[in-house]
N, C-alpha and C. Protein backbone atom coordinates (compact mmCIF):
# COMPACT_ATOMS: atom_id res chain seq x y z
N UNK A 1 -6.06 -60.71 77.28
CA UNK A 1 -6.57 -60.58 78.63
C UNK A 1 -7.76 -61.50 78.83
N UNK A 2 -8.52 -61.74 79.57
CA UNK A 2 -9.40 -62.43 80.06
C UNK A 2 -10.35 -61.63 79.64
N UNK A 3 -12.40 -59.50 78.52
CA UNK A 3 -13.10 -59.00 77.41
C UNK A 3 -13.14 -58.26 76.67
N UNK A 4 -14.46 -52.04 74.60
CA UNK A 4 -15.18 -51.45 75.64
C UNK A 4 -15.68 -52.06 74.65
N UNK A 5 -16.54 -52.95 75.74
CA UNK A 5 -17.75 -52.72 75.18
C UNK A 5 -16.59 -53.38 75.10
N UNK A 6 -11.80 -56.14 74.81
CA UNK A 6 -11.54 -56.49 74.37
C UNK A 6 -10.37 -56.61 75.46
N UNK A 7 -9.23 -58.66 77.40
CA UNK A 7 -9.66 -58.31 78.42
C UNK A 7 -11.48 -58.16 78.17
N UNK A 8 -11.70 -57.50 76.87
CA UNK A 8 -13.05 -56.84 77.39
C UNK A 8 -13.57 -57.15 76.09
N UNK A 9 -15.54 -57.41 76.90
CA UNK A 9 -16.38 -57.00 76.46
C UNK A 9 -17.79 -57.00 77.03
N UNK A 10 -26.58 -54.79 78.26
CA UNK A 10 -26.36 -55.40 77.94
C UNK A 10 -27.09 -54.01 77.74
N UNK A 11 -26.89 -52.87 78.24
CA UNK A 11 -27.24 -52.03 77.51
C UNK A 11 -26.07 -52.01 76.53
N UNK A 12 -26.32 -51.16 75.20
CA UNK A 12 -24.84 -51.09 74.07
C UNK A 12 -23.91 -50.81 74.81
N UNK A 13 -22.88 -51.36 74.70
CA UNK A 13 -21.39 -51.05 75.47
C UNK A 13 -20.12 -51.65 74.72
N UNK A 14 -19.25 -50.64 74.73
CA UNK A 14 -17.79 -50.93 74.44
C UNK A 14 -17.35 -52.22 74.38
N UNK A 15 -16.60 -52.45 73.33
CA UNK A 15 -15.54 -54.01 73.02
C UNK A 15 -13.83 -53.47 73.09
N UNK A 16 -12.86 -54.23 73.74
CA UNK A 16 -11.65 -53.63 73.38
C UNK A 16 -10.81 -54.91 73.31
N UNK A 17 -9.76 -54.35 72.88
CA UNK A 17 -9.47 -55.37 72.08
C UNK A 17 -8.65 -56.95 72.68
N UNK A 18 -7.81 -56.32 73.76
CA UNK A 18 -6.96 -57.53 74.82
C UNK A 18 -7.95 -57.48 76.36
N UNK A 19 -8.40 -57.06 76.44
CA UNK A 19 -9.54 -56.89 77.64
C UNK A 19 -10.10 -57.85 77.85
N UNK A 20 -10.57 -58.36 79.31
CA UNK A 20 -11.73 -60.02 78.40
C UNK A 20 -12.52 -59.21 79.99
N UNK A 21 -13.02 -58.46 80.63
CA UNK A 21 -13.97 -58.17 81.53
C UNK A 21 -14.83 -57.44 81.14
N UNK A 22 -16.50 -57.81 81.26
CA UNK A 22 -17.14 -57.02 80.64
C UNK A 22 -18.19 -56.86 82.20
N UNK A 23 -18.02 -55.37 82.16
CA UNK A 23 -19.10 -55.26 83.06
C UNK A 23 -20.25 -54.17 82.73
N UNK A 24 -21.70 -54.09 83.68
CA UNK A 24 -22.58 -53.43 83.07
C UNK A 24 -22.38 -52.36 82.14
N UNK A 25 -23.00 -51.44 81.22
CA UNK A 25 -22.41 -50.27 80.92
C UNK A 25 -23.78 -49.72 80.29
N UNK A 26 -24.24 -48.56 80.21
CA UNK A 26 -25.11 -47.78 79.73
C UNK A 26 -25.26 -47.85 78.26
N UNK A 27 -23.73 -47.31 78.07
CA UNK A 27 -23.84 -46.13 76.40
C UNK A 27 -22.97 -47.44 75.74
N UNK A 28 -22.86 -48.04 75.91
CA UNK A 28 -21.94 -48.75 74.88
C UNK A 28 -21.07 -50.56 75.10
N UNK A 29 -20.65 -51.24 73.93
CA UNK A 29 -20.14 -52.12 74.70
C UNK A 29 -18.46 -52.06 74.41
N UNK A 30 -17.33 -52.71 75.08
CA UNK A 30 -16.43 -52.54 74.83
C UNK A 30 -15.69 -53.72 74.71
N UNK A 31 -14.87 -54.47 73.45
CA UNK A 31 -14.28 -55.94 73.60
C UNK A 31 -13.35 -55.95 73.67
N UNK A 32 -12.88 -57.04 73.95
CA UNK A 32 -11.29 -57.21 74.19
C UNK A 32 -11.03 -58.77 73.09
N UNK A 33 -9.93 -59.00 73.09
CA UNK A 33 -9.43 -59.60 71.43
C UNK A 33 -9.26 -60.57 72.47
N UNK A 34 -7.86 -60.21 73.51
CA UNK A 34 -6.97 -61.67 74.14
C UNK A 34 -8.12 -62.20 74.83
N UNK A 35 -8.83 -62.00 75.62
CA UNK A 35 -9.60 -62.26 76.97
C UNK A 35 -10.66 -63.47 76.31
N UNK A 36 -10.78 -64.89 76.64
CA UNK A 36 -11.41 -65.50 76.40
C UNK A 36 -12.96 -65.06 76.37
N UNK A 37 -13.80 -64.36 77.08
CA UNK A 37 -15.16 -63.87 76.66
C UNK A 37 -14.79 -62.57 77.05
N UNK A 38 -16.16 -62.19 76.25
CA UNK A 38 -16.22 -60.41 76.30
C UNK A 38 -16.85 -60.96 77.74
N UNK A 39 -16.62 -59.22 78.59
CA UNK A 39 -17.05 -59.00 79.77
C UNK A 39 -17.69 -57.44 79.55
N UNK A 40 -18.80 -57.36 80.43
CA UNK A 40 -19.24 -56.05 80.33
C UNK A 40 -18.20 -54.83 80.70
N UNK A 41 -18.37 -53.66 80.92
CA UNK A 41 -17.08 -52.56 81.48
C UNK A 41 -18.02 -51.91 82.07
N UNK A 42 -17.80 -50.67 82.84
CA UNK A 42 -18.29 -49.85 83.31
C UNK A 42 -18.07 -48.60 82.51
N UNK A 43 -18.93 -47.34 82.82
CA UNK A 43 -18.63 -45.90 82.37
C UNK A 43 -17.53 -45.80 81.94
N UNK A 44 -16.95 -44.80 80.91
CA UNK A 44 -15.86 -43.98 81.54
C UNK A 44 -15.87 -43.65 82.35
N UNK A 45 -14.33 -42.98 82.71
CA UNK A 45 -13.98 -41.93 84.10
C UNK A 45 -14.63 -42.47 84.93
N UNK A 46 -16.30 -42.31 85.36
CA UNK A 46 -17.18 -43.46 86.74
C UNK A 46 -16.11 -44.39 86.86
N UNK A 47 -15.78 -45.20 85.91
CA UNK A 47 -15.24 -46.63 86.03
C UNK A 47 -13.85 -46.28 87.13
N UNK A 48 -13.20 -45.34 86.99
CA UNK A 48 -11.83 -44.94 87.99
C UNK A 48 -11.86 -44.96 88.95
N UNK A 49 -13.23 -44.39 89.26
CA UNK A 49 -13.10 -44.02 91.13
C UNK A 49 -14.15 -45.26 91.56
N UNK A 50 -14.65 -46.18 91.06
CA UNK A 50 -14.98 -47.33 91.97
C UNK A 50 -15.42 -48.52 91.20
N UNK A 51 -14.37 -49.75 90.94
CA UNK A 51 -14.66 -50.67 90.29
C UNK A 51 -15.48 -51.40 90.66
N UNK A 52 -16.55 -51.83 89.85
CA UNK A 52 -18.24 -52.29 89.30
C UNK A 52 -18.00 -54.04 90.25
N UNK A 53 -19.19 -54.28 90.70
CA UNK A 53 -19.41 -55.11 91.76
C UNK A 53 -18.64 -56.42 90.56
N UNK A 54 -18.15 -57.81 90.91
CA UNK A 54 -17.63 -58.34 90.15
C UNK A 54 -16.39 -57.99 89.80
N UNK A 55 -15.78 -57.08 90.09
CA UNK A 55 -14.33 -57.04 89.10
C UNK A 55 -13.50 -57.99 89.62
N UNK A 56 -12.30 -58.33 89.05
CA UNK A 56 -11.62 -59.63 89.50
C UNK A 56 -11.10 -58.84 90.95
N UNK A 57 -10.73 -59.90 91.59
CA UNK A 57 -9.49 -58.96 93.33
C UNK A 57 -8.26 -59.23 92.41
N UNK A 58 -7.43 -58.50 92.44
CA UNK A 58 -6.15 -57.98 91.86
C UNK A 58 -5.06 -58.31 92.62
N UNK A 59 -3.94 -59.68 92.35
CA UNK A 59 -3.61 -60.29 93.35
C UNK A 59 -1.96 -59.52 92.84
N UNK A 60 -1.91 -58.64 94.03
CA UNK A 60 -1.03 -57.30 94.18
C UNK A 60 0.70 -58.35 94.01
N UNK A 61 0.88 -59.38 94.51
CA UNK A 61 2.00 -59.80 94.76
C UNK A 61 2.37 -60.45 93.26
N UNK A 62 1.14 -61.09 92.62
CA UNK A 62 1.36 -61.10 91.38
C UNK A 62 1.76 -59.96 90.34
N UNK A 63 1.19 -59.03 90.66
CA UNK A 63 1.56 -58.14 89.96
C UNK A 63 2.42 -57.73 89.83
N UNK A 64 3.54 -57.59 91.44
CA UNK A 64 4.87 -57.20 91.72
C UNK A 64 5.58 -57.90 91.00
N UNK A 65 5.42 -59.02 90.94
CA UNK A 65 5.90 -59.90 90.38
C UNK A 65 5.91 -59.40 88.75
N UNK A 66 5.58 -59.27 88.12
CA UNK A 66 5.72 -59.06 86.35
C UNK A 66 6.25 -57.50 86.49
N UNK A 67 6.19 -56.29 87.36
CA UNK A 67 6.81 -55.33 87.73
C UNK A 67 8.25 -55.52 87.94
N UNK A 68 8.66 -56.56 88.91
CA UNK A 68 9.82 -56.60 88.87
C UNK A 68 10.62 -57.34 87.17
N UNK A 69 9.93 -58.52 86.72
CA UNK A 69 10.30 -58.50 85.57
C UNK A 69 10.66 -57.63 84.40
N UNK A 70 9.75 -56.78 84.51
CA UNK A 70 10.17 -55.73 83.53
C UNK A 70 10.69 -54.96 83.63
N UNK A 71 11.33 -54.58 85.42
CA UNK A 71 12.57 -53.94 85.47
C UNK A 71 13.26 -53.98 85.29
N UNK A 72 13.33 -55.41 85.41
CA UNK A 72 15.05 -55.86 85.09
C UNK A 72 14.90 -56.17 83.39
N UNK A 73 14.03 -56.31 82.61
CA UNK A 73 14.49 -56.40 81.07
C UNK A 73 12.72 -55.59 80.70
N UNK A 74 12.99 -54.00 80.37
CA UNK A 74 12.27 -53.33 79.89
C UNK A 74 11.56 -53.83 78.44
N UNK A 75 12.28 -54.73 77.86
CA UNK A 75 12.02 -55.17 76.48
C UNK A 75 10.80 -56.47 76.72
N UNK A 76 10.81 -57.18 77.91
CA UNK A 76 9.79 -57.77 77.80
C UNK A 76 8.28 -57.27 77.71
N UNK A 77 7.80 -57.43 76.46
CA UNK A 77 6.39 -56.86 76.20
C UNK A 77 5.29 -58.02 76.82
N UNK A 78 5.51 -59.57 77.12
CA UNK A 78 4.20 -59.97 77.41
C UNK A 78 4.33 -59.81 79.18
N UNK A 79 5.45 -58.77 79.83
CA UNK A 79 5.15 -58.82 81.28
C UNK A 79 4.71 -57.53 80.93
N UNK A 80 4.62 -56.96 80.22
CA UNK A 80 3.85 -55.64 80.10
C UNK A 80 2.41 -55.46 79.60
N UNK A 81 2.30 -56.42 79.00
CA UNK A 81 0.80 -57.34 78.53
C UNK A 81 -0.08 -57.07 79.81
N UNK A 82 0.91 -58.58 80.48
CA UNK A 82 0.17 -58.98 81.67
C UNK A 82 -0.02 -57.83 82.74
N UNK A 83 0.31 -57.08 82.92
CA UNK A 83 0.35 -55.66 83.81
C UNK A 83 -1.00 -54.97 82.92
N UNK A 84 -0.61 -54.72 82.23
CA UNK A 84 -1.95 -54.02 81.11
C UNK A 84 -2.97 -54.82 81.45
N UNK A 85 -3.39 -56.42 81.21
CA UNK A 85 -4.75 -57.04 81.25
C UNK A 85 -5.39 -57.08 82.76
N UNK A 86 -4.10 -57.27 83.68
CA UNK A 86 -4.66 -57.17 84.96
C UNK A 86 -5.20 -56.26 85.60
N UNK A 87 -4.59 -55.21 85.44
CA UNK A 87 -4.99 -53.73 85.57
C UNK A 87 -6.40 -53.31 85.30
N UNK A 88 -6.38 -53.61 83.34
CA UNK A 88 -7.53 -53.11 83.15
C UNK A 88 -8.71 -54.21 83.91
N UNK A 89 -8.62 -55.30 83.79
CA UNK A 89 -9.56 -56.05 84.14
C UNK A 89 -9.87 -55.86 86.11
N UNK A 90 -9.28 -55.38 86.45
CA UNK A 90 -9.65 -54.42 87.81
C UNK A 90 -10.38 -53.26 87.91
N UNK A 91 -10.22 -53.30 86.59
CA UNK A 91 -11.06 -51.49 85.97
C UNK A 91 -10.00 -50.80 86.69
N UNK A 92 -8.53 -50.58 86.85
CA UNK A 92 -8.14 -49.34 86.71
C UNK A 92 -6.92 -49.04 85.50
N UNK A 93 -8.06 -48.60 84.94
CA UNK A 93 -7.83 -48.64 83.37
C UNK A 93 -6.38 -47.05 83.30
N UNK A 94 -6.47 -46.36 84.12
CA UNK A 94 -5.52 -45.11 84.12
C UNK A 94 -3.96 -46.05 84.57
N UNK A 95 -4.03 -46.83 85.62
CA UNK A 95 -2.87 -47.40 85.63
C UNK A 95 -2.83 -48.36 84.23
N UNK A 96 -3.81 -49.15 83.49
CA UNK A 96 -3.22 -49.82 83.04
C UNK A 96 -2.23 -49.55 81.19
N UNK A 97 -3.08 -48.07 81.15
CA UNK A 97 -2.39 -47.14 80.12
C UNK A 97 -0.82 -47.21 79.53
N UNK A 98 0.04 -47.07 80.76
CA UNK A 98 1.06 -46.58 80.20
C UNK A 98 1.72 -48.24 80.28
N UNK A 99 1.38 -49.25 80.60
CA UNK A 99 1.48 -50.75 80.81
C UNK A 99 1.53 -51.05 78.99
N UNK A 100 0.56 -50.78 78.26
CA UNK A 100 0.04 -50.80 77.09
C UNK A 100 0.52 -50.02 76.06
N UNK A 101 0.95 -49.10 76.59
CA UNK A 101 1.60 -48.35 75.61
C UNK A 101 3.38 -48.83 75.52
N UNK A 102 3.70 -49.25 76.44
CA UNK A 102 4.86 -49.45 76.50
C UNK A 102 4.91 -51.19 75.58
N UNK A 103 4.31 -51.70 75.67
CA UNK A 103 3.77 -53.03 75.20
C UNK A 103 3.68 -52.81 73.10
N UNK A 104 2.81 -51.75 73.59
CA UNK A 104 2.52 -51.38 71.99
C UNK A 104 3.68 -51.15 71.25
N UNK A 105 4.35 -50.16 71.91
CA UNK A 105 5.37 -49.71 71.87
C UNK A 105 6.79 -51.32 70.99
N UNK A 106 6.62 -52.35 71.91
CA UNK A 106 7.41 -53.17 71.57
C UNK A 106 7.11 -53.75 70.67
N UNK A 107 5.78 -53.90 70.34
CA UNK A 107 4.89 -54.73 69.67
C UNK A 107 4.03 -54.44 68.23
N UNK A 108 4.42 -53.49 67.67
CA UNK A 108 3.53 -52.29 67.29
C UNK A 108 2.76 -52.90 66.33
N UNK A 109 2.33 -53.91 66.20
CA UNK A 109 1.58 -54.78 65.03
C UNK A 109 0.63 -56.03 65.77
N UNK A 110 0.97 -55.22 67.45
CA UNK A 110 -0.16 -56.45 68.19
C UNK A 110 -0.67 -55.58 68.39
N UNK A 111 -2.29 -55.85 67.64
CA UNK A 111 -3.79 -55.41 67.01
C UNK A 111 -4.79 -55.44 68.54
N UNK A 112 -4.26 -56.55 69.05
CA UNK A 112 -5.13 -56.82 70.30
C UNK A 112 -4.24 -55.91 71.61
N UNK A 113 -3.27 -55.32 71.75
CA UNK A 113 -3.06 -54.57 72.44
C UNK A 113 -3.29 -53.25 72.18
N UNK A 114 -3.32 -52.99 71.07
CA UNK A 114 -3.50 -51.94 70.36
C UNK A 114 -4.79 -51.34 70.63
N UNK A 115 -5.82 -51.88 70.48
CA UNK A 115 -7.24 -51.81 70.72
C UNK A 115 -7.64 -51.84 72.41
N UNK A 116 -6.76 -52.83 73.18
CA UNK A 116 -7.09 -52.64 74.47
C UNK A 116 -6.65 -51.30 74.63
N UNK A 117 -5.06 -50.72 74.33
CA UNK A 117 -5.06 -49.52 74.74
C UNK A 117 -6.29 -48.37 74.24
N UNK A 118 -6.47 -48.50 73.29
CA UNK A 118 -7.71 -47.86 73.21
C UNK A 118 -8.80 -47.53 73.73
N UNK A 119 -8.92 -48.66 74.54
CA UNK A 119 -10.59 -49.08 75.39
C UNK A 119 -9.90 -48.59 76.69
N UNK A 120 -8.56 -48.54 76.82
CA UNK A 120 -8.75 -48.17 78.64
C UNK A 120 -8.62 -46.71 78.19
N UNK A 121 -8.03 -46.17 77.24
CA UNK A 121 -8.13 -44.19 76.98
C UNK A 121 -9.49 -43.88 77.18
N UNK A 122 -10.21 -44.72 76.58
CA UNK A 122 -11.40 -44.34 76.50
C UNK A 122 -11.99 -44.45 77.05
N UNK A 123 -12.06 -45.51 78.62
CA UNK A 123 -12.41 -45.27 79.68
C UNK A 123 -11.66 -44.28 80.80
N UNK A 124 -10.69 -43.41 80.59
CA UNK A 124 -9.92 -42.72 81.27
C UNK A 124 -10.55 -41.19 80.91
N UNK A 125 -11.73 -41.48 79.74
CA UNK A 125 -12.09 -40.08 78.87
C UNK A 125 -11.45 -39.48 77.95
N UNK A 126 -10.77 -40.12 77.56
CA UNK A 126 -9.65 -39.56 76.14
C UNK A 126 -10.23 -40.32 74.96
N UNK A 127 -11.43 -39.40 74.84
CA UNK A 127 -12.18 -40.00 73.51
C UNK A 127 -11.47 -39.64 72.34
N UNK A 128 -10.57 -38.63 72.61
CA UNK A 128 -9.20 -38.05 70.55
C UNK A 128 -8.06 -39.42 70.69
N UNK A 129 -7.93 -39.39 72.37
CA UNK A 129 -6.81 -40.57 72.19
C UNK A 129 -7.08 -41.94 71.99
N UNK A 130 -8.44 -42.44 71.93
CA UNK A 130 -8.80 -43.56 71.89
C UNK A 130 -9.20 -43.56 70.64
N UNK A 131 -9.54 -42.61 69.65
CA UNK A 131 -9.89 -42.29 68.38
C UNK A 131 -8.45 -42.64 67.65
N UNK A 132 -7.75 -42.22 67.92
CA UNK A 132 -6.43 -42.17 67.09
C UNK A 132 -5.94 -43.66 67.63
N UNK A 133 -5.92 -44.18 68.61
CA UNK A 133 -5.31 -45.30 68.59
C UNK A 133 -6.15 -46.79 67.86
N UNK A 134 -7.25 -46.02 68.18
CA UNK A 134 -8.00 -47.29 67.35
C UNK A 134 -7.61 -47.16 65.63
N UNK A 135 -7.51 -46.32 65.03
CA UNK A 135 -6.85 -45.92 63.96
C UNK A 135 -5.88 -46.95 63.88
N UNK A 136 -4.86 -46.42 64.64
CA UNK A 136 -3.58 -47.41 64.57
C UNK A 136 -4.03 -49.11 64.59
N UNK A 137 -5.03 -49.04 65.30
CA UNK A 137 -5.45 -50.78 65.06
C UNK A 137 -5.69 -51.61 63.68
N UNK A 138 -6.99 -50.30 63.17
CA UNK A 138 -7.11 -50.49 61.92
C UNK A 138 -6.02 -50.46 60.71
N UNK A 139 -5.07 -49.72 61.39
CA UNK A 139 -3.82 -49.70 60.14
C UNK A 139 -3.31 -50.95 59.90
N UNK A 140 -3.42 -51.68 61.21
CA UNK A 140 -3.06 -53.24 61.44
C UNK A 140 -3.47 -54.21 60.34
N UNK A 141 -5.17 -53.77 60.93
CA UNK A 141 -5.98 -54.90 60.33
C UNK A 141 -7.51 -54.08 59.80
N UNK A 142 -7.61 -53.81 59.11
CA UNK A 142 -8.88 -52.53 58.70
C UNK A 142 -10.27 -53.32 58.82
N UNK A 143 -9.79 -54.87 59.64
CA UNK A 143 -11.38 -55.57 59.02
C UNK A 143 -11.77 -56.04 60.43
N UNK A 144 -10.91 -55.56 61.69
CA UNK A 144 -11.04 -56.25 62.92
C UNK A 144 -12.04 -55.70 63.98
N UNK A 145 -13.19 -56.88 63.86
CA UNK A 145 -14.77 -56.49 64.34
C UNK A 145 -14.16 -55.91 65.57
N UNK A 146 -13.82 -56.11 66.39
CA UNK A 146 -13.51 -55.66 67.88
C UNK A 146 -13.07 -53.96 67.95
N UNK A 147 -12.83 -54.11 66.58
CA UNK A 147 -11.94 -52.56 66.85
C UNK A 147 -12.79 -51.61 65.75
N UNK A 148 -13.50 -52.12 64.92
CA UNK A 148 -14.66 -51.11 64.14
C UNK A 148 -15.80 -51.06 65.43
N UNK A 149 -15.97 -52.39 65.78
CA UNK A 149 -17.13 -52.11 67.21
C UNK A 149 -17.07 -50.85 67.83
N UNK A 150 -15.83 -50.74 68.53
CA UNK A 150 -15.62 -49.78 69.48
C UNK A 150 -15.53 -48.32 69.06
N UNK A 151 -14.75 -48.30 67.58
CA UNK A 151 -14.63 -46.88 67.01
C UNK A 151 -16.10 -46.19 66.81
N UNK A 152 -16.95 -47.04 66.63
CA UNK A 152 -18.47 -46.78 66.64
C UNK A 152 -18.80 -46.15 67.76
N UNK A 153 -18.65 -46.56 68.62
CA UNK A 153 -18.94 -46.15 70.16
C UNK A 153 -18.32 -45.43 71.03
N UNK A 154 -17.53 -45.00 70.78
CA UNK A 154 -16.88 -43.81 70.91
C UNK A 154 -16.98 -42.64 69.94
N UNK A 155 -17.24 -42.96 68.92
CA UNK A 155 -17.77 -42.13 67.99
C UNK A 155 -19.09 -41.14 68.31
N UNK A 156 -19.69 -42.25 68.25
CA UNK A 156 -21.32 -42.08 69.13
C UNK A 156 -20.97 -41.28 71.07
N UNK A 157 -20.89 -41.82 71.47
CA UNK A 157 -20.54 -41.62 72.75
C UNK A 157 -19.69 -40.57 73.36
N UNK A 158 -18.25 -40.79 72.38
CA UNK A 158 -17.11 -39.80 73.29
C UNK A 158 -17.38 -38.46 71.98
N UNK A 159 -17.57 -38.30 70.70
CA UNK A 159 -17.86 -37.38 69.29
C UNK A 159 -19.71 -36.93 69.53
N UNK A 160 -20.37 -37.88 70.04
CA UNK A 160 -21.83 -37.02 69.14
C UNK A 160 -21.65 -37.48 67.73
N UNK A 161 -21.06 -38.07 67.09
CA UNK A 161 -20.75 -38.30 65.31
C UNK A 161 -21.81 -39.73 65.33
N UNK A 162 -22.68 -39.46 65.23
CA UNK A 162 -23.85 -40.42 65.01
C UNK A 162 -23.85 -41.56 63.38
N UNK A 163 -23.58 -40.62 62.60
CA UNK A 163 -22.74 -40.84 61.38
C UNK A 163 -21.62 -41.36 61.17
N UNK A 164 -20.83 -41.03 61.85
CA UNK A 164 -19.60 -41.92 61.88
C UNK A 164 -19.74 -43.02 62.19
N UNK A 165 -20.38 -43.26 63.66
CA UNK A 165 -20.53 -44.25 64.06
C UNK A 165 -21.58 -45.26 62.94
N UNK A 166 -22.23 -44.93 62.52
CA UNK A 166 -22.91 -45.95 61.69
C UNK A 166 -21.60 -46.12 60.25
N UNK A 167 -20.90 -45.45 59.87
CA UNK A 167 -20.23 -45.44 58.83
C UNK A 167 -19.31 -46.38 59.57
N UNK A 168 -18.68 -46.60 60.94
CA UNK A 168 -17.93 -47.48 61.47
C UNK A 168 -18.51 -49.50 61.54
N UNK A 169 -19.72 -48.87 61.84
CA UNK A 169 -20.81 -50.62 62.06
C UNK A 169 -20.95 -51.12 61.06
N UNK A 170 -21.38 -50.07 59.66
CA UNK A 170 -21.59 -50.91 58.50
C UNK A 170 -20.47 -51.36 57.71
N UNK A 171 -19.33 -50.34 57.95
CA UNK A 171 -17.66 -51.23 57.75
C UNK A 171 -17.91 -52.53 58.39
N UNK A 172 -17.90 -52.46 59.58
CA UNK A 172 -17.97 -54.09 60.49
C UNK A 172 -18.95 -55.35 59.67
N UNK A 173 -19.81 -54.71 59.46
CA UNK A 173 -21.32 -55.65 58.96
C UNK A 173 -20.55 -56.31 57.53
N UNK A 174 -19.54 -54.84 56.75
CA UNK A 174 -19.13 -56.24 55.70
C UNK A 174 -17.70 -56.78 55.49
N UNK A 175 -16.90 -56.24 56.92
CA UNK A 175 -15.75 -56.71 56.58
C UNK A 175 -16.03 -58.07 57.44
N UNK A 176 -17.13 -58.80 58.48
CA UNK A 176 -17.10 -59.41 59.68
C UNK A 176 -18.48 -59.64 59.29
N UNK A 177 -19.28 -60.19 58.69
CA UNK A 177 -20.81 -60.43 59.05
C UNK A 177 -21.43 -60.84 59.54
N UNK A 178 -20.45 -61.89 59.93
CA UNK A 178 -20.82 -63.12 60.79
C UNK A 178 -20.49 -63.21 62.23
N UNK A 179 -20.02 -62.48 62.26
CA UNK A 179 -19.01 -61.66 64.00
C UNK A 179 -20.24 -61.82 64.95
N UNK A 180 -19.80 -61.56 66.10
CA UNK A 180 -21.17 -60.97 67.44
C UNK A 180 -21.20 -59.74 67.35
N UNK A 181 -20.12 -59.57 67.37
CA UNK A 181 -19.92 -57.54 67.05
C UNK A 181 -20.63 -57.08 66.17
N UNK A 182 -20.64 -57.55 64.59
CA UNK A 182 -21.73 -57.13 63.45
C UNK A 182 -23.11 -57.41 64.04
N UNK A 183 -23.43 -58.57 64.75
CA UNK A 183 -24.82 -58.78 64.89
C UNK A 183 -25.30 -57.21 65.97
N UNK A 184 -24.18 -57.35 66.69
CA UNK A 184 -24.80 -56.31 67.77
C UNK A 184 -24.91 -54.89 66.98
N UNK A 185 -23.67 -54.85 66.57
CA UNK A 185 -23.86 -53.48 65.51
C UNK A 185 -25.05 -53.37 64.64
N UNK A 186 -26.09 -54.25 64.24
CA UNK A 186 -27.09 -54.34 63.50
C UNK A 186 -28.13 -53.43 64.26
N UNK A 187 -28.23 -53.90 65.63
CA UNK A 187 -29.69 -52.54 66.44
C UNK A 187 -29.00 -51.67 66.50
N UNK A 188 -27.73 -51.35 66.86
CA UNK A 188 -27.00 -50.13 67.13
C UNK A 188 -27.02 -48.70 65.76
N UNK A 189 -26.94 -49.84 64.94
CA UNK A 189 -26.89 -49.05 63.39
C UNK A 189 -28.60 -48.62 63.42
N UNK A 190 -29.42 -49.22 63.64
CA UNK A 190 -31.04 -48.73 63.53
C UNK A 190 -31.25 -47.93 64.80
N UNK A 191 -30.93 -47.50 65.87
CA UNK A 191 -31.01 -46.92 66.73
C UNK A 191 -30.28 -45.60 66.76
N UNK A 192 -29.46 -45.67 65.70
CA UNK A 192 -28.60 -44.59 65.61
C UNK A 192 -29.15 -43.37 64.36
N UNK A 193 -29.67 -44.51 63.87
CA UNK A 193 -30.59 -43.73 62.33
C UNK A 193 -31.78 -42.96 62.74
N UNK A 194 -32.69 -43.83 63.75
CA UNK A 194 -33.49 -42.94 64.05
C UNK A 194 -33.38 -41.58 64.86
N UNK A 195 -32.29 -41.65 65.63
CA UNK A 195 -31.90 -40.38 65.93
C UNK A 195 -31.56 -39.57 65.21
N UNK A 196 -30.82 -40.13 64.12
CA UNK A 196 -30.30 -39.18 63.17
C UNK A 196 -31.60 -38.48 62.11
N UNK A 197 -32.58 -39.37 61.87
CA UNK A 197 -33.88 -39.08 61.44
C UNK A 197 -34.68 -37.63 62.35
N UNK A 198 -34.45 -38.44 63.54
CA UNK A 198 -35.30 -37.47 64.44
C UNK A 198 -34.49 -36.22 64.41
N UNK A 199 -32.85 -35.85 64.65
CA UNK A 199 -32.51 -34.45 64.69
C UNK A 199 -32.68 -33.89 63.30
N UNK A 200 -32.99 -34.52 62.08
CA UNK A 200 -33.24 -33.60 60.95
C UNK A 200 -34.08 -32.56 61.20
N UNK A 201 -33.89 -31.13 60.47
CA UNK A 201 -34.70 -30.30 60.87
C UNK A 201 -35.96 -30.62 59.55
N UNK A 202 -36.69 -30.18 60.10
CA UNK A 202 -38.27 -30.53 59.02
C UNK A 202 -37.79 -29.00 58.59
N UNK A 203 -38.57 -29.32 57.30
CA UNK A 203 -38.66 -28.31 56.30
C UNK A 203 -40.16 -27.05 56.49
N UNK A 204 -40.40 -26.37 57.01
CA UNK A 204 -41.16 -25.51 56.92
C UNK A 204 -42.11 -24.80 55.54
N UNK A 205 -43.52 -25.05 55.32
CA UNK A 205 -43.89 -24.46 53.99
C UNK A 205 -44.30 -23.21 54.82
């Protein structure tokens, strides 16, 4: 696609993996693998009901267009791609779901769709389903910065697993060291510690 926090990817935000639009985002960043630059994303769920100033205009006749393609031959996965990147990169990441899954579906070893589906669950609020599919990414490829990025941040974000999420960044830091993703994961991992510092309970004499 053209960037949570991949289609996609200055507060921390989501990377996913075929995504290349990255728009503002609070809690996280999200990347996208296909999408020539990361682009920021918006919220979850927020992101559904009103796409973030910047999103591409969504040129509807085009779209019909790769719709009708894949009616007539269900087996084509890159008109199902292209339905998936356009979608999400409109931010409506709920339509662009089942685009992606059906894609995955054909494809089941493309890492970069794999991970986008991930990033739009997880902007739809299906932080178990974006957990488990990023899984499936890693089954792919266990070393792919875009997709340890994001498991971090959803970890953090959609879990509270503060821990995980650093157990996800410092995977990244040595399977990828040299990545943007590891660099970014570097404050993310110290920002995450001190919280984790700070909820320790002190010991009482």
């Amino acid at each position: 696609m053209a960037g949570f926090d991949s289609n996609a990817s200055s507060a921390p935000a989501l990377v996913s993996g075929v995504a290349g639009a990255l728009f503002g985002v609070i809690v996280g960043y999200v990347i996208a693998v296909e999408r020539p630059q990361p682009v920021a994303i918006p919220a979850p769920v927020a992101a559904a009901a009103a796409a973030p100033a910047g999103t591409p205009v969504l040129d509807e006749r085009e779209l019909q267009t790769f719709k009708d393609i894949l009616a007539r031959d269900p087996q084509n996965a890159r008109a199902a791609i292209e339905l998936g990147n356009r979608l999400y990169d409109a931010a409506r990441f709920a339509d662009a779901v089942p685009y992606y899954q059906q894609a995955f579906a054909l494809e089941p070893a493309n890492i970069n769709v794999s991970t986008d589906l991930a990033t739009a669950l997880w902007y739809t609020g299906q932080a178990d389903a974006a957990l488990a599919q990023f899984e499936r990414s890693l089954a792919i490829d266990g070393s792919h910065p875009q997709t340890l990025f994001n498991l971090g941040i959803v970890r953090r974000d959609g879990k509270q697993d503060l821990q995980g999420a650093v157990e996800a960044w410092e995977r990244l830091q040595v399977a990828s060291p040299g990545s943007p993703e590891a660099q970014r994961a570097g404050a993310l991992i110290d920002q995450a510690r001190q919280q984790l510092a700070a909820n320790r309970p002190t010991s009482s004499r």
